[in-house]
Protein backbone atom coordinates (compact mmCIF):
# COMPACT_ATOMS: atom_id res chain seq x y z
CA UNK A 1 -29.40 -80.63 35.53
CA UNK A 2 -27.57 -83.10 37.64
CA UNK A 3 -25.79 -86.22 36.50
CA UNK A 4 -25.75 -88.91 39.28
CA UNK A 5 -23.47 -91.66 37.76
CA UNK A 6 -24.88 -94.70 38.33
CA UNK A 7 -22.54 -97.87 38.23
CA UNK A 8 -24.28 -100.15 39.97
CA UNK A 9 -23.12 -99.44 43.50
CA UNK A 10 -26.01 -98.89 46.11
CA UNK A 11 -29.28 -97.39 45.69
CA UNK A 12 -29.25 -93.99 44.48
CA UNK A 13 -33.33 -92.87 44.78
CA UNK A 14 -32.70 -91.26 48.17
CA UNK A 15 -30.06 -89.18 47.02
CA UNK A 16 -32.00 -88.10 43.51
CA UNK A 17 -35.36 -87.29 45.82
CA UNK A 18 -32.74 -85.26 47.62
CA UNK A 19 -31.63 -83.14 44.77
CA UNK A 20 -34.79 -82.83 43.28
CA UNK A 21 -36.21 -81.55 46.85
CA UNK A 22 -33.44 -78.36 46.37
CA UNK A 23 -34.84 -77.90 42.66
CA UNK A 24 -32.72 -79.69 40.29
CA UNK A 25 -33.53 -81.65 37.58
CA UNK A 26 -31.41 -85.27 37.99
CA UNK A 27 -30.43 -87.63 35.63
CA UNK A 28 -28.92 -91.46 36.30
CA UNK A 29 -26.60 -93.19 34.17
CA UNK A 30 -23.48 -94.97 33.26
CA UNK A 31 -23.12 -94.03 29.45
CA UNK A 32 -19.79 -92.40 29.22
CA UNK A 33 -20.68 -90.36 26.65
CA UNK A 34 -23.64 -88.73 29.25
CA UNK A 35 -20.95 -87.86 31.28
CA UNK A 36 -19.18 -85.00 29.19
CA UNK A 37 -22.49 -83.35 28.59
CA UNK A 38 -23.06 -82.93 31.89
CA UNK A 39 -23.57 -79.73 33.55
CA UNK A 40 -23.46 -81.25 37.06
CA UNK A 41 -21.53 -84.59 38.41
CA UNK A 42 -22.53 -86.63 41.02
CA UNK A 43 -20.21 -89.89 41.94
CA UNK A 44 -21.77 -91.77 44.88
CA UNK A 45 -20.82 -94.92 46.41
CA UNK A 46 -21.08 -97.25 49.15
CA UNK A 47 -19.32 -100.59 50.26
CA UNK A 48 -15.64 -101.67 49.24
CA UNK A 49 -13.75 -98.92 47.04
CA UNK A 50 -12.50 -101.82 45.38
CA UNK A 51 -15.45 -102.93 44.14
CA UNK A 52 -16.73 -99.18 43.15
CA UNK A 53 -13.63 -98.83 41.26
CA UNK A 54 -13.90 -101.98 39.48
CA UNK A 55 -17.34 -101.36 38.50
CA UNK A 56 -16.30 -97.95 37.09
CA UNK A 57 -13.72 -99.61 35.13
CA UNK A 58 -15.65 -102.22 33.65
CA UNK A 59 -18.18 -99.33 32.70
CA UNK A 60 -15.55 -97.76 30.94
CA UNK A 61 -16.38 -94.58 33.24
CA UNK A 62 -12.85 -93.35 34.75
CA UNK A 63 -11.40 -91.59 31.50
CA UNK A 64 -14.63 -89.52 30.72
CA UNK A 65 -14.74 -88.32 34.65
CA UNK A 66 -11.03 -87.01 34.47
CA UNK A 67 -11.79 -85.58 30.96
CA UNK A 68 -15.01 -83.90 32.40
CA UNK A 69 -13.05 -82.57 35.39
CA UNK A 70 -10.33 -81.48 32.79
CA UNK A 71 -13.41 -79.33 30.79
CA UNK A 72 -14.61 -77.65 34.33
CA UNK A 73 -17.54 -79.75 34.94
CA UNK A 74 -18.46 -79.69 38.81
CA UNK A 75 -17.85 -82.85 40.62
CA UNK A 76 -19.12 -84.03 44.20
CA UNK A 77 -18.28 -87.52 45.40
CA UNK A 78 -20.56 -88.86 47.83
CA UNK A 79 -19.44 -91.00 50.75
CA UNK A 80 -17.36 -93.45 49.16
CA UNK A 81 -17.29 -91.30 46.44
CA UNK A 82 -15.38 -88.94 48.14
CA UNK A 83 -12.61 -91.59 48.75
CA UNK A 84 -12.66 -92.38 45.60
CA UNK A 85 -11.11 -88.86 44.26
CA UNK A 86 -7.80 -89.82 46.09
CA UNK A 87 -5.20 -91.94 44.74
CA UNK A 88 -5.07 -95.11 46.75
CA UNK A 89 -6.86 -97.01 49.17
CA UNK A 90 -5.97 -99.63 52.12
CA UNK A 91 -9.50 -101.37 51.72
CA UNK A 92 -8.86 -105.23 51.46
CA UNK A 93 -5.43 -104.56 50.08
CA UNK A 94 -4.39 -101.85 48.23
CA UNK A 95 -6.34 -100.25 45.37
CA UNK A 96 -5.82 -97.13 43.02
CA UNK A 97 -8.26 -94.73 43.12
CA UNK A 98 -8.72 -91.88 40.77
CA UNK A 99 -6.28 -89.51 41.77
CA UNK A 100 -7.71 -86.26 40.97
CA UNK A 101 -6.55 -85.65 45.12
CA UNK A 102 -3.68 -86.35 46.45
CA UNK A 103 -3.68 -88.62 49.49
CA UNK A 104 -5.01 -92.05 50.83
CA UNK A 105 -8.00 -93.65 52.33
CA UNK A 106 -7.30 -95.92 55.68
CA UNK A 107 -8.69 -97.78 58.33
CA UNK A 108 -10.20 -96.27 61.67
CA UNK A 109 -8.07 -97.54 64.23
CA UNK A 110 -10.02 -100.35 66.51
CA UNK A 111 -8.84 -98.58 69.80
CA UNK A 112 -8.32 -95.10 71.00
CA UNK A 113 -4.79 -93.72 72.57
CA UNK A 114 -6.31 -94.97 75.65
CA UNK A 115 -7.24 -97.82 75.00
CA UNK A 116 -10.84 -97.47 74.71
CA UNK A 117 -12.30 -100.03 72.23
CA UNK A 118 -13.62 -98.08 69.18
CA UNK A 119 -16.74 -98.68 66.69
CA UNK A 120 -16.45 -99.34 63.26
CA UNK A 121 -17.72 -98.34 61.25
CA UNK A 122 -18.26 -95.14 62.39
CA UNK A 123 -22.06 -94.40 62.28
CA UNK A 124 -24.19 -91.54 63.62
CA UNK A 125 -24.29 -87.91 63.80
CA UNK A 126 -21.31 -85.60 64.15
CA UNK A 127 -20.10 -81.74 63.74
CA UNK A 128 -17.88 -80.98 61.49
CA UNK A 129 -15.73 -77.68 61.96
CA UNK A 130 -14.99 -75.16 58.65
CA UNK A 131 -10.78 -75.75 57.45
CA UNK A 132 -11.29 -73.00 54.71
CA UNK A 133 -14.06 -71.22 52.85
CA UNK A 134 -15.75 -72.17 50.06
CA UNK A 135 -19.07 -71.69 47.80
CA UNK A 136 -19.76 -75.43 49.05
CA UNK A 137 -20.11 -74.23 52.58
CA UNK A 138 -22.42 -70.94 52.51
CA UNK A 139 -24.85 -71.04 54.65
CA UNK A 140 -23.47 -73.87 56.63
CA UNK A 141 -22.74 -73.21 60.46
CA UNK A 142 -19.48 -74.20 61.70
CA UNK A 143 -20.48 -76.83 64.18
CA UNK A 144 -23.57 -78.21 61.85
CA UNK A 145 -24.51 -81.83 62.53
CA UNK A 146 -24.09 -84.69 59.28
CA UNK A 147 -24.87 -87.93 59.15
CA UNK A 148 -21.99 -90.15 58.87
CA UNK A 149 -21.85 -94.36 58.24
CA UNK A 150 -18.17 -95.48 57.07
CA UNK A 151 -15.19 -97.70 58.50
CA UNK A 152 -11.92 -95.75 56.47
CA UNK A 153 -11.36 -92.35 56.37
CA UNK A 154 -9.41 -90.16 53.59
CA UNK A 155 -5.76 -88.43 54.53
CA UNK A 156 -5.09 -85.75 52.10
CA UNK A 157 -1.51 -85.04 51.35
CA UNK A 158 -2.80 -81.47 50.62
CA UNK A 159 -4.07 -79.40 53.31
CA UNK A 160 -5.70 -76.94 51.06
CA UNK A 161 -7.86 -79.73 49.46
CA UNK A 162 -9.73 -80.36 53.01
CA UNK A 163 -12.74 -77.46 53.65
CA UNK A 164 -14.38 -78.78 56.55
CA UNK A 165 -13.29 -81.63 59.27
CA UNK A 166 -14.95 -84.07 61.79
CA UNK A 167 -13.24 -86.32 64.33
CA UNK A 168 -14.22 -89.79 65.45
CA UNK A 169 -12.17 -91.35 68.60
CA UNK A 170 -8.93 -90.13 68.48
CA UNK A 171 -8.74 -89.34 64.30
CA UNK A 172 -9.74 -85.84 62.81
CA UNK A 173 -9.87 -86.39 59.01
CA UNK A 174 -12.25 -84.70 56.26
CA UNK A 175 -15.24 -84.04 56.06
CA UNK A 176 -15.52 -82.38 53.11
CA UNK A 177 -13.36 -81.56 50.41
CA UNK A 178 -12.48 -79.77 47.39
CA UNK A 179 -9.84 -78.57 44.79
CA UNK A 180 -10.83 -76.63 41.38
CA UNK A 181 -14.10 -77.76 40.90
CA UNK A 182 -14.14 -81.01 42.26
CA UNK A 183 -15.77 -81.85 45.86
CA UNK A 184 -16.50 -84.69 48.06
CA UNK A 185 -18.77 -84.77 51.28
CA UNK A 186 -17.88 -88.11 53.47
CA UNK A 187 -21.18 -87.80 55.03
CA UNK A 188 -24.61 -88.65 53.20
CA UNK A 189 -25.85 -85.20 52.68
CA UNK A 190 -29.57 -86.99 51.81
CA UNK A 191 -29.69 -88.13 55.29
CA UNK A 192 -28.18 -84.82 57.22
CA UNK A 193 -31.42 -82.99 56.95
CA UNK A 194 -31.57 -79.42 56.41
CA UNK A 195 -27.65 -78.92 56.47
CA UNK A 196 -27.25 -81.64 54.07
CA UNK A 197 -29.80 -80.12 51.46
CA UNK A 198 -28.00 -77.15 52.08
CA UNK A 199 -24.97 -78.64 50.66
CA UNK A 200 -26.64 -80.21 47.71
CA UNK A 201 -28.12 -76.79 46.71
CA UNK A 202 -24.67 -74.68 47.34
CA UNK A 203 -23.21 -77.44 44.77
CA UNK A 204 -26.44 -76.84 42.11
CA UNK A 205 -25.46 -73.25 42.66
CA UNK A 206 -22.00 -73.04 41.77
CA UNK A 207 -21.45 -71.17 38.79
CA UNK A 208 -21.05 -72.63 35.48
């Protein structure tokens, strides 16, 4: 069983058909209590990590996700939710996030070293290159192609937190992360095809 928490921050269907197409069995909600039972987390998001954060507030949501990550409970943050593991953000102003990693989430830069102008947000396909194993990466070539759509990118303090990397312009930052039992994938893994199932299944897989 996977838990997708669902605050009210984008549509989540794509993302449920996704884990349901690797065999899991996927629940939505935003009851607190839902979330300590919970064999699997998922924390998506998209738009302003301000906004996500705020929403997860007013749910009353961000104590039982550090007490679930406290009991062992598997965690992946999707996209935003990815940013929103670390402890700040520069996203129209600053923001605290929910510091189970240590590090920040910026801007892209609007130009290259070169000057080059640059596109953000960053959108489309790109590799991403293995930092250190893990169980969230079997299977997964270094090289593979995800699908990427985001303007800021994380910075983790730790280096041991990133597992896999990507680089847009002149900025390589993570792709994929993890510490314990909590993960985040910057990319949508529901729109990266085959690789990105692969992901979603390596995370139903992980032991209890």
């Amino acid at each position: 069983m996977v838990t997708i928490i669902d605050y009210g921050i984008g549509n989540l269907r794509s993302l449920e058909k996704a884990f349901q197409a690797v065999g899991a069995e996927v629940r939505r909600t935003d009851r607190p209590d839902d979330l300590l039972q919970a064999e699997r987390l998922v924390l998506p998001g998209v738009g302003a990590f301000g906004a996500c954060m705020a929403e997860l507030r007013r749910r009353g949501l961000i104590a039982p996700i550090h007490e679930a990550v406290r009991r062992g409970i598997p965690l992946l943050g999707v996209c935003a939710g990815l940013q929103l593991l670390f402890e700040e953000s520069e996203e129209h102003g600053r923001h605290e996030g929910l510091g189970l990693l240590p590090g920040r989430v910026v801007r892209f830069p609007e130009t290259t070293a070169d000057g080059r102008r640059l596109k953000v947000p960053h959108m489309g396909w790109n590799t991403i290159a293995h930092h250190r194993p893990s169980p969230l990466l079997e299977g997964i070539p270094d090289g593979a192609y995800f699908y990427f759509v985001h303007s800021y990118h994380a910075m983790a303090e730790n280096p041991d937190d990133v597992l896999a990397v990507t680089t847009y312009g002149d900025v390589t930052f993570p792709a994929i992360v993890g510490r314990g039992r909590v993960f985040g994938v910057q990319f949508h893994p529901e729109k990266s095809q085959q690789h990105g199932l692969r992901i979603l299944k390596n995370f139903l897989d992980l032991s209890a």
